[in-house]
Protein backbone atom coordinates (compact mmCIF):
# COMPACT_ATOMS: atom_id res chain seq x y z
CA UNK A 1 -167.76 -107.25 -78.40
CA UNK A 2 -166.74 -103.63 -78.29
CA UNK A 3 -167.48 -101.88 -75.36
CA UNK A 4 -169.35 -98.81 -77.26
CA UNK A 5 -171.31 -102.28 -79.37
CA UNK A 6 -172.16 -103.50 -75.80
CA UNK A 7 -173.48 -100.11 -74.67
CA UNK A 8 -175.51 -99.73 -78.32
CA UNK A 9 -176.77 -102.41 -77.69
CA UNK A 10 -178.02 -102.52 -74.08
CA UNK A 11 -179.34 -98.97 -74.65
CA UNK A 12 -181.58 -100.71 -77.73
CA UNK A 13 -182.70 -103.17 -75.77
CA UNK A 14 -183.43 -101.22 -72.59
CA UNK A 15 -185.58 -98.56 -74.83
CA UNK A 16 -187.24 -101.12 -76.34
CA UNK A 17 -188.41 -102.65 -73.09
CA UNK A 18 -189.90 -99.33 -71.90
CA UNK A 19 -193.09 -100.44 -73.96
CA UNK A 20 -192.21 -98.14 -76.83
CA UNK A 21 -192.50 -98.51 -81.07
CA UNK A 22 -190.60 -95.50 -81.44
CA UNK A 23 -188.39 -92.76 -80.50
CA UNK A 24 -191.46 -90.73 -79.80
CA UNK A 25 -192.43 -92.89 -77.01
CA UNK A 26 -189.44 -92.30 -75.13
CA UNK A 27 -190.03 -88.77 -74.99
CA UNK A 28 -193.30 -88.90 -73.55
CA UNK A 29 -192.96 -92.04 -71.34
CA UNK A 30 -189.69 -92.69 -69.74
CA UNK A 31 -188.56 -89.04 -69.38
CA UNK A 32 -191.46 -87.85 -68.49
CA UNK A 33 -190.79 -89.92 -65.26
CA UNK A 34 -193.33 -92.44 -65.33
CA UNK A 35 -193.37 -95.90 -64.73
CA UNK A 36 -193.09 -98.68 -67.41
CA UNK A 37 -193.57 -102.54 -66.77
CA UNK A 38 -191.02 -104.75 -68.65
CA UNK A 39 -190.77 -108.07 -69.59
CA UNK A 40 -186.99 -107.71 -70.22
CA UNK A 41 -183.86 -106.71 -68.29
CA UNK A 42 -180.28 -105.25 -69.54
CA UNK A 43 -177.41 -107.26 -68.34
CA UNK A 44 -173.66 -106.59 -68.68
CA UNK A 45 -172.97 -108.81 -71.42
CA UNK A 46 -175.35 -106.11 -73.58
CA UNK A 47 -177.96 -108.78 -73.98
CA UNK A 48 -181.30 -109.53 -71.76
CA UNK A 49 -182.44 -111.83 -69.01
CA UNK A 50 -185.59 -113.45 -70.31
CA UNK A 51 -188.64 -113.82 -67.17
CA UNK A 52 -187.31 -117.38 -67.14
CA UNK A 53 -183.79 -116.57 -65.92
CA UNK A 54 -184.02 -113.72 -63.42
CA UNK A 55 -181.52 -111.33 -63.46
CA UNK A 56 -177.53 -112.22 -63.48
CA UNK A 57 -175.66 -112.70 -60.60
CA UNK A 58 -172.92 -109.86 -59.40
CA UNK A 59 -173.46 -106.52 -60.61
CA UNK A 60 -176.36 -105.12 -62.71
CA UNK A 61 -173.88 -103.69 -65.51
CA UNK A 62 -170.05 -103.30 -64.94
CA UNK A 63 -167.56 -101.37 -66.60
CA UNK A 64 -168.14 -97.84 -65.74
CA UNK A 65 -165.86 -95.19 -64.37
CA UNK A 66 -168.70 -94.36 -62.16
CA UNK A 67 -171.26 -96.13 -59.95
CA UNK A 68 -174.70 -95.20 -58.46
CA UNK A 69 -175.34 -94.99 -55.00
CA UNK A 70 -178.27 -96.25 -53.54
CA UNK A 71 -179.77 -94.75 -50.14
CA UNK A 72 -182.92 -96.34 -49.61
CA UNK A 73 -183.00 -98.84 -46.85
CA UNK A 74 -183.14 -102.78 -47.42
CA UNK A 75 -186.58 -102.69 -45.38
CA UNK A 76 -188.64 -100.90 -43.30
CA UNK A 77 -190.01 -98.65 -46.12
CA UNK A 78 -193.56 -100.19 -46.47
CA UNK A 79 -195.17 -102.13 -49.39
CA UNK A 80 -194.58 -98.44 -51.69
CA UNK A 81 -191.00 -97.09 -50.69
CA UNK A 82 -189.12 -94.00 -52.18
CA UNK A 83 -186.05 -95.32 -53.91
CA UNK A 84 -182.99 -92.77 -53.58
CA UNK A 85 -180.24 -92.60 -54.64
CA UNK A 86 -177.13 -90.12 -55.92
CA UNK A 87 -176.45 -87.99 -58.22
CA UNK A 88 -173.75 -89.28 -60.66
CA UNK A 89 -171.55 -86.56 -62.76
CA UNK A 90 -172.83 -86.47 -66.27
CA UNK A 91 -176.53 -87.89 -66.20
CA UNK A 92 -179.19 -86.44 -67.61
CA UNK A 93 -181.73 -89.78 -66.10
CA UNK A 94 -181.94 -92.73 -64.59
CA UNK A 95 -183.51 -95.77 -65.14
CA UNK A 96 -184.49 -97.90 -62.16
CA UNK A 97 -185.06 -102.02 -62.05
CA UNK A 98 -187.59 -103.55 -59.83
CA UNK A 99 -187.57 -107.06 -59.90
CA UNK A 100 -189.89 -109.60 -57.48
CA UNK A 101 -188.32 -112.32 -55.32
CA UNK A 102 -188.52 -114.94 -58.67
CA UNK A 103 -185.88 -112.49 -60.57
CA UNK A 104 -187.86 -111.61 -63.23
CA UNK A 105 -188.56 -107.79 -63.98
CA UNK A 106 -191.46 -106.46 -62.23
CA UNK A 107 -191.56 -102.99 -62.61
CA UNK A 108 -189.54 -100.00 -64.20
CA UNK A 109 -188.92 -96.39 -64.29
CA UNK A 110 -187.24 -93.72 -66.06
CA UNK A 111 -186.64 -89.76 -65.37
CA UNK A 112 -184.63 -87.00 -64.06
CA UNK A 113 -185.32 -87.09 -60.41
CA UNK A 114 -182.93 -88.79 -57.53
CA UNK A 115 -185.97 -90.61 -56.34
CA UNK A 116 -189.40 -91.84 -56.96
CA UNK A 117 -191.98 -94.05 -55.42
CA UNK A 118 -192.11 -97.63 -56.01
CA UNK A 119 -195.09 -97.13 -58.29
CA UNK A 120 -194.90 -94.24 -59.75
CA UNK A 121 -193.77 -90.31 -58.93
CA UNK A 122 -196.66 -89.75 -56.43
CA UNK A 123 -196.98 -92.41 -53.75
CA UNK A 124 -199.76 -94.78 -54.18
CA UNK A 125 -201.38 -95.93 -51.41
CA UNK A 126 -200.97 -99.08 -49.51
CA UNK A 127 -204.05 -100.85 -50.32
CA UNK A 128 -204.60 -99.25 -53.82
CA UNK A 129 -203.82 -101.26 -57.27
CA UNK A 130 -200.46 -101.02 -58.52
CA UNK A 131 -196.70 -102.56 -58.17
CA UNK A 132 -196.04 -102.59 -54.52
CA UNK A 133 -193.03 -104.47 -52.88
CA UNK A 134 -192.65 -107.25 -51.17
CA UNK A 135 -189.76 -109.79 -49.41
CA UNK A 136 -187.12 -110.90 -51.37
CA UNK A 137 -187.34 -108.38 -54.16
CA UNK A 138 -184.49 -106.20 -55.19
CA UNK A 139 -183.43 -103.25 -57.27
CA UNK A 140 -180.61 -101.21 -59.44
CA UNK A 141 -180.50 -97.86 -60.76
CA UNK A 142 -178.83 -97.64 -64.09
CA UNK A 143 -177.61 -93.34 -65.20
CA UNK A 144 -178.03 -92.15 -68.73
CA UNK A 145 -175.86 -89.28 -70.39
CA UNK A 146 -177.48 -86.84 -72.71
CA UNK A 147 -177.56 -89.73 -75.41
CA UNK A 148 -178.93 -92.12 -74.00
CA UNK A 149 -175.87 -94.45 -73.44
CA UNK A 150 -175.71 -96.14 -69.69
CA UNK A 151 -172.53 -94.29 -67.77
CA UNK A 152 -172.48 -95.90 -64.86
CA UNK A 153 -174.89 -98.21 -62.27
CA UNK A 154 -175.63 -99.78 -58.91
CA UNK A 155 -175.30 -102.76 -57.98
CA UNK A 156 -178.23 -105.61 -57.78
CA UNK A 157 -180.24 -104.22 -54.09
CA UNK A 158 -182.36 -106.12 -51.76
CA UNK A 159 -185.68 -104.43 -51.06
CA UNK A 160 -188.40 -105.53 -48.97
CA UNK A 161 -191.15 -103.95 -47.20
């Protein structure tokens, strides 16, 4: 498959995992910077990892000039950390991957910002209801150009409280 198919695709399935029926809901969900459970993740080969499968093994989506850097630390952030990470030449947003310790996708997010709170874009606190992290869990951060199409990514992060 073409690499601009691959991308099509990926972006399809990624904005169709963000909970949304239409283009509409993009707007006012994901860019809006607020947080959107998945059942679904992107992969490199353009396709999705099912809950069954976890996500793939090696890096979260290859083939960019670019990559993201992640700053937040492996652990010692508490059960709601701030994910950080840089700015990459071109994006418009990010999208960032949660996924628990079994490898299937437990929480997402989408918006401008070079950081947000596992949870949402004010910190939630530790014994409130909500996604909160926990040992073996890890996380990506995937950037979007003006169009929507992925331009470059982190790799797969471990994450733990």
């Amino acid at each position: 498959m073409r690499r601009s198919a691959t991308t099509f695709l990926v972006l399809v399935l990624v904005l169709n995992s963000c909970g949304g029926d239409d283009a509409d809901s993009l707007g006012s969900t994901a860019l809006e910077g607020q947080a959107v459970t998945t059942t679904k993740a992107p992969t490199a080969s353009g396709g999705t990892v099912d809950d069954a499968q976890g996500p793939a093994e090696g890096p979260f989506l290859s083939g960019f000039d670019q990559s993201v850097q992640l700053a937040t630390a492996t652990e010692g952030g508490g059960v709601r950390p701030l994910l950080e990470w840089g700015s990459v030449s071109g994006a418009d947003h990010y999208g960032v991957y949660l996924y628990a310790p079994d490898g299937k996708l437990y929480w997402s997010w989408r918006g401008r910002e070079l950081s947000v709170y596992v949870g949402g874009a004010v910190q939630i606190g530790d014994h409130a209801a909500g996604p909160a992290v926990v040992s073996g869990m890890s996380w990506a951060v995937v950037a979007y150009d003006p169009d929507l199409d992925p331009i470059a990514a982190s790799g797969l992060r471990p994450i733990g409280p």
